[in-house]
Protein backbone atom coordinates (compact mmCIF):
# COMPACT_ATOMS: atom_id res chain seq x y z
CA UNK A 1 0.00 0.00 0.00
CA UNK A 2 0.91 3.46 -0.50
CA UNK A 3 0.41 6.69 -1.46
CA UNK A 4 -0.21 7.26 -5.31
CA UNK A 5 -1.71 10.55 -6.15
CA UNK A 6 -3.15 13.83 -4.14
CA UNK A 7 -5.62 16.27 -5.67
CA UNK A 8 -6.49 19.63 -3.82
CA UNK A 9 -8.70 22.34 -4.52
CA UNK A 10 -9.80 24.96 -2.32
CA UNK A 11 -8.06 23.50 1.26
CA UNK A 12 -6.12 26.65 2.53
CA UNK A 13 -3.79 28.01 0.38
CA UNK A 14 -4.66 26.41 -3.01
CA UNK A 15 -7.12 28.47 -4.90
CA UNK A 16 -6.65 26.54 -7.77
CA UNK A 17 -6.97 22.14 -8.28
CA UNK A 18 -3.41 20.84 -7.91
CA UNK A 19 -2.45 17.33 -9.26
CA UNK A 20 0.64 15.98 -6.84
CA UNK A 21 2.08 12.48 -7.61
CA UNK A 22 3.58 10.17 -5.78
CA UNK A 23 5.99 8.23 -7.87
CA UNK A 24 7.40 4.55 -6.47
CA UNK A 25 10.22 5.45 -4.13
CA UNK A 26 10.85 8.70 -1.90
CA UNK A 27 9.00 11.90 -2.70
CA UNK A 28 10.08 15.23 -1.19
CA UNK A 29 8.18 18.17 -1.58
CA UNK A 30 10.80 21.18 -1.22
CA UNK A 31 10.02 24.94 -1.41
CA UNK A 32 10.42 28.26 0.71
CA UNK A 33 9.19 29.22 3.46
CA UNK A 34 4.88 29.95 3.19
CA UNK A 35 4.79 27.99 -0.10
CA UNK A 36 2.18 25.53 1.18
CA UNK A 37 4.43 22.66 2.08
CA UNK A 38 2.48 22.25 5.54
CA UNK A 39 -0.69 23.07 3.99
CA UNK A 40 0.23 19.65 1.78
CA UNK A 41 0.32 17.24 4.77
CA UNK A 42 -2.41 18.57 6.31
CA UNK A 43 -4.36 17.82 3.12
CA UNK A 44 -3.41 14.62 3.07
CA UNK A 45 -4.43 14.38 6.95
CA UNK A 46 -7.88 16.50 6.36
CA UNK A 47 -8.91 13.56 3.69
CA UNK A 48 -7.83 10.63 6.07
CA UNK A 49 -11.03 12.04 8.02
CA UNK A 50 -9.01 14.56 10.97
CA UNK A 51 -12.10 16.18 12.62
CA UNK A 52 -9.79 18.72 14.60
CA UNK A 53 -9.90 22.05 14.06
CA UNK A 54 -6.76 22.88 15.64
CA UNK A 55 -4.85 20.09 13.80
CA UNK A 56 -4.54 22.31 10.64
CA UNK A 57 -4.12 25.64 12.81
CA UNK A 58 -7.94 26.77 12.60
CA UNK A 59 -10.14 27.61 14.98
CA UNK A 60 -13.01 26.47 13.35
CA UNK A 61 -13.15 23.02 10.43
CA UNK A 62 -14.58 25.53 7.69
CA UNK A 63 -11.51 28.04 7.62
CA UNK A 64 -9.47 25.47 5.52
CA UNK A 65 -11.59 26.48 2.94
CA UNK A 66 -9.53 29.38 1.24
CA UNK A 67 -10.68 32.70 2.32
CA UNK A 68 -9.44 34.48 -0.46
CA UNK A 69 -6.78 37.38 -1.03
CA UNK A 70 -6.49 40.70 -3.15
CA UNK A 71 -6.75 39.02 -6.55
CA UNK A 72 -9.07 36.15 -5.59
CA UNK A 73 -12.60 35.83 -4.11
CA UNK A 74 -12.78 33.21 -1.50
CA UNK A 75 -14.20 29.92 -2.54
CA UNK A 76 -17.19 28.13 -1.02
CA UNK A 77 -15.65 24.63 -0.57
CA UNK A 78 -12.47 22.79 0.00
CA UNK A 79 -12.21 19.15 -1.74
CA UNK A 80 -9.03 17.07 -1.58
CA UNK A 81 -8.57 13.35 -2.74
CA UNK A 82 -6.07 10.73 -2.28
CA UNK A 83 -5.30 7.93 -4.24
CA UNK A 84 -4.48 4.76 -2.82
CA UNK A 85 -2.28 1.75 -4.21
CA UNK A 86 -4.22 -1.57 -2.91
CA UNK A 87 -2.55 -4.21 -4.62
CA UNK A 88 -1.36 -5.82 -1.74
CA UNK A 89 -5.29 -5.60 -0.26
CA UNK A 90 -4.09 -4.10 2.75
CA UNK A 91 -7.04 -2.46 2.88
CA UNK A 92 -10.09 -4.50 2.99
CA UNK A 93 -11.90 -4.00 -0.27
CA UNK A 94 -11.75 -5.20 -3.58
CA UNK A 95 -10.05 -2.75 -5.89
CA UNK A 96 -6.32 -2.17 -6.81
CA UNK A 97 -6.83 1.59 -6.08
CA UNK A 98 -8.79 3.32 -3.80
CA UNK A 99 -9.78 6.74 -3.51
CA UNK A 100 -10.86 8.99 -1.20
CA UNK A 101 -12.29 12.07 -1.13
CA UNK A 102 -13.60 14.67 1.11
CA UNK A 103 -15.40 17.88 0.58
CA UNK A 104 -16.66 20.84 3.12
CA UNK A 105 -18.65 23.48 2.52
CA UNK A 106 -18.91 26.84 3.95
CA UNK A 107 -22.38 26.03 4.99
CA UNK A 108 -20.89 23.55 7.41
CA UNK A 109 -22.04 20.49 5.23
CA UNK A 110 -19.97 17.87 4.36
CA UNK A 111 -19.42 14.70 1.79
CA UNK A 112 -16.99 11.93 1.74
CA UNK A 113 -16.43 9.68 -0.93
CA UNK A 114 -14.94 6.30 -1.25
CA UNK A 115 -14.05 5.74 -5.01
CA UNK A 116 -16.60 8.51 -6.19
CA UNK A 117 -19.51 6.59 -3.97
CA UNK A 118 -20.74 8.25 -1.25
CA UNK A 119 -20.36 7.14 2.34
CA UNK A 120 -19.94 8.10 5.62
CA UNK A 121 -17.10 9.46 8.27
CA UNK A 122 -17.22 5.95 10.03
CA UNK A 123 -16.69 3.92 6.85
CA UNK A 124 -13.57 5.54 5.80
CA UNK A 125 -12.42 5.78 9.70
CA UNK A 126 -13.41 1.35 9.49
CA UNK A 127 -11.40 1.29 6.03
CA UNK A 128 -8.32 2.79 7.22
CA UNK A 129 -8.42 1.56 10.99
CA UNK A 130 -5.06 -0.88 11.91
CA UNK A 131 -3.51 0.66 8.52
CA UNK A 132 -1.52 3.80 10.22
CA UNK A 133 -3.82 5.97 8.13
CA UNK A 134 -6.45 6.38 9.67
CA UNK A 135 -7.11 9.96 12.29
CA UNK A 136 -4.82 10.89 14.49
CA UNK A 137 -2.39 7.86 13.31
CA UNK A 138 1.26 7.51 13.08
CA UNK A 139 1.82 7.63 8.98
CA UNK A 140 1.74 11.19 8.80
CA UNK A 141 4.01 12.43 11.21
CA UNK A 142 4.31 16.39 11.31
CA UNK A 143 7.11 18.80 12.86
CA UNK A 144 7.56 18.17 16.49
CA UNK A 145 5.28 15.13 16.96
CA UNK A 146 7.54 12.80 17.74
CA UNK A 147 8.82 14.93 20.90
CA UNK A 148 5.21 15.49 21.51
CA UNK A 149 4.27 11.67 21.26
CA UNK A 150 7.28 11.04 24.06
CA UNK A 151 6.41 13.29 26.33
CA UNK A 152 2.84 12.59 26.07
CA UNK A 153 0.45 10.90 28.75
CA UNK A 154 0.71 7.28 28.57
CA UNK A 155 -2.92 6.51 27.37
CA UNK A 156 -2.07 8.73 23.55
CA UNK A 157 1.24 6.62 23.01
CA UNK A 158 -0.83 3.53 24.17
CA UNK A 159 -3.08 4.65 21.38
CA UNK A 160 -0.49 4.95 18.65
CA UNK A 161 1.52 1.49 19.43
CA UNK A 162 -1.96 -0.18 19.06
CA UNK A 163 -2.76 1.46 16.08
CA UNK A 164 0.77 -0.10 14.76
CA UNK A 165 0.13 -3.39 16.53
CA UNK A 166 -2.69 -3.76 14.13
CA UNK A 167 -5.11 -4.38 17.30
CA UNK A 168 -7.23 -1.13 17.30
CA UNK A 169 -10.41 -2.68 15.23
CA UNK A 170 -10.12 -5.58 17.65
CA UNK A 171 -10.56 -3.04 20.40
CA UNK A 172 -13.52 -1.60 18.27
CA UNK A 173 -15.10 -4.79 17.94
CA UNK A 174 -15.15 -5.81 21.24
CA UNK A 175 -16.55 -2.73 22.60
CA UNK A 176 -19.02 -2.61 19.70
CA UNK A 177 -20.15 -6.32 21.13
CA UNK A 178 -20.27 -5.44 24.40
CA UNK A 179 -22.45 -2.38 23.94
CA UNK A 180 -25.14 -4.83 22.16
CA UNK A 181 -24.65 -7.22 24.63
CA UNK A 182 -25.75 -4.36 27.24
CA UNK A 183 -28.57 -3.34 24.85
CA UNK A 184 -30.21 -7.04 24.58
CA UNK A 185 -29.74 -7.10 28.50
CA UNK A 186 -31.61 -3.86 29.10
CA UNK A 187 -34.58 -4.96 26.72
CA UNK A 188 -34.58 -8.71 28.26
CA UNK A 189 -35.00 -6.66 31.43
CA UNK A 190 -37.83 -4.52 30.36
CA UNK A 191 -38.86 -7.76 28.86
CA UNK A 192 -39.52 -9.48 31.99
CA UNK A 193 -41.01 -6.58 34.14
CA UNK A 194 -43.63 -6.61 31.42
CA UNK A 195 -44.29 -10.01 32.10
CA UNK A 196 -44.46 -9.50 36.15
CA UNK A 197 -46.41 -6.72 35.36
CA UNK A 198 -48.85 -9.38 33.10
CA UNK A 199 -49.07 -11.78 35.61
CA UNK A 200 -49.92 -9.68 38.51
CA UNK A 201 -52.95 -8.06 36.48
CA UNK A 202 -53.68 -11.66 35.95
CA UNK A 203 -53.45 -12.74 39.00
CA UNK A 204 -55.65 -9.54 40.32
CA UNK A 205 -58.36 -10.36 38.00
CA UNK A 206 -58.87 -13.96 39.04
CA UNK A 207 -59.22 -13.06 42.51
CA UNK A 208 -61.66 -10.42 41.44
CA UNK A 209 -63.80 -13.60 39.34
């Protein structure tokens, strides 16, 4: 699996679509200072499904939309996709490349897309879970994380080495199970104190005949 192709338009600085590659072997993206070289990762991040604000410097998820400068108007949406090599099936779905895509409004609404189909936030998060890619993971390391990841409480790096351990979606499952264990409980329960409820009317009504 890795990273084949990155499409942005309209996520922070890029007013206009950019087409970035990812040939086999290491890519660097180089530049000056304020060229958008941050703005890159956190593209790449956004589309992986980060729901933090503050993880792309913003107070608020609809200001990496660009807001525009002297010779441009601001745009009303941000959309980024990222192509996906999957010819190893590390991800669990048929196809030898998969795509995702993300879009936000300035309205607030939002779309995701998993090879141009819609779906939802927790599909994408289930796609990518155990890979390294998936929010808040360890593939996309920025500036400073990995002295913030040391010195971090014990239950984030706990996070991250069972993210690489491959065990998270075990976690997932089991507290998925559990919680419809609970639920079946709680209406077996309700279940029954109808029935008490039954009988005593029952009862109360043969005493009355």
């Amino acid at each position: 699996m890795r990273l084949n192709q990155l499409e942005i338009f309209g996520f922070k600085s890029f007013a206009q679509k950019i087409v970035i590659p990812f040939e086999p072997g290491i890519t660097a993206i180089v530049g000056p200072n304020g060229c958008g070289k941050s703005n890159v990762v956190e593209a790449i991040r956004w589309v992986l499904g980060e729901q933090r604000a503050g993880s792309f410097r913003s107070q608020r998820m609809e200001d990496v939309i660009f807001a525009g400068t002297r010779q441009r108007k601001a745009l009303g949406m941000a959309e980024v996709a990222l192509a996906i090599e999957n010819r190893d099936n590390a991800l669990p779905v048929e196809f030898a490349e998969v795509v995702l895509t993300r879009r936000l409004f300035r309205s607030g609404e939002s779309d995701y897309l998993l090879n141009k189909i819609p779906c939802r936030l927790l599909d994408i998060t289930n796609l990518l879970m155990d890979t390294g890619l998936g929010q808040g993971a360890y593939a996309v390391m920025e500036q400073g994380m990995v002295d913030e990841i040391i010195s971090d409480k014990t239950e984030n790096r706990r996070r991250i080495l069972e993210e690489a351990a491959g065990i998270t979606k075990y976690k997932v499952q089991r507290r998925s199970t559990r919680n419809r264990i609970e639920a079946a409980q709680a209406d077996l329960q309700r279940i029954e104190d109808i029935i008490a409820e039954v009988k005593r009317q029952v009862d109360s009504l043969g005493r009355q005949v």
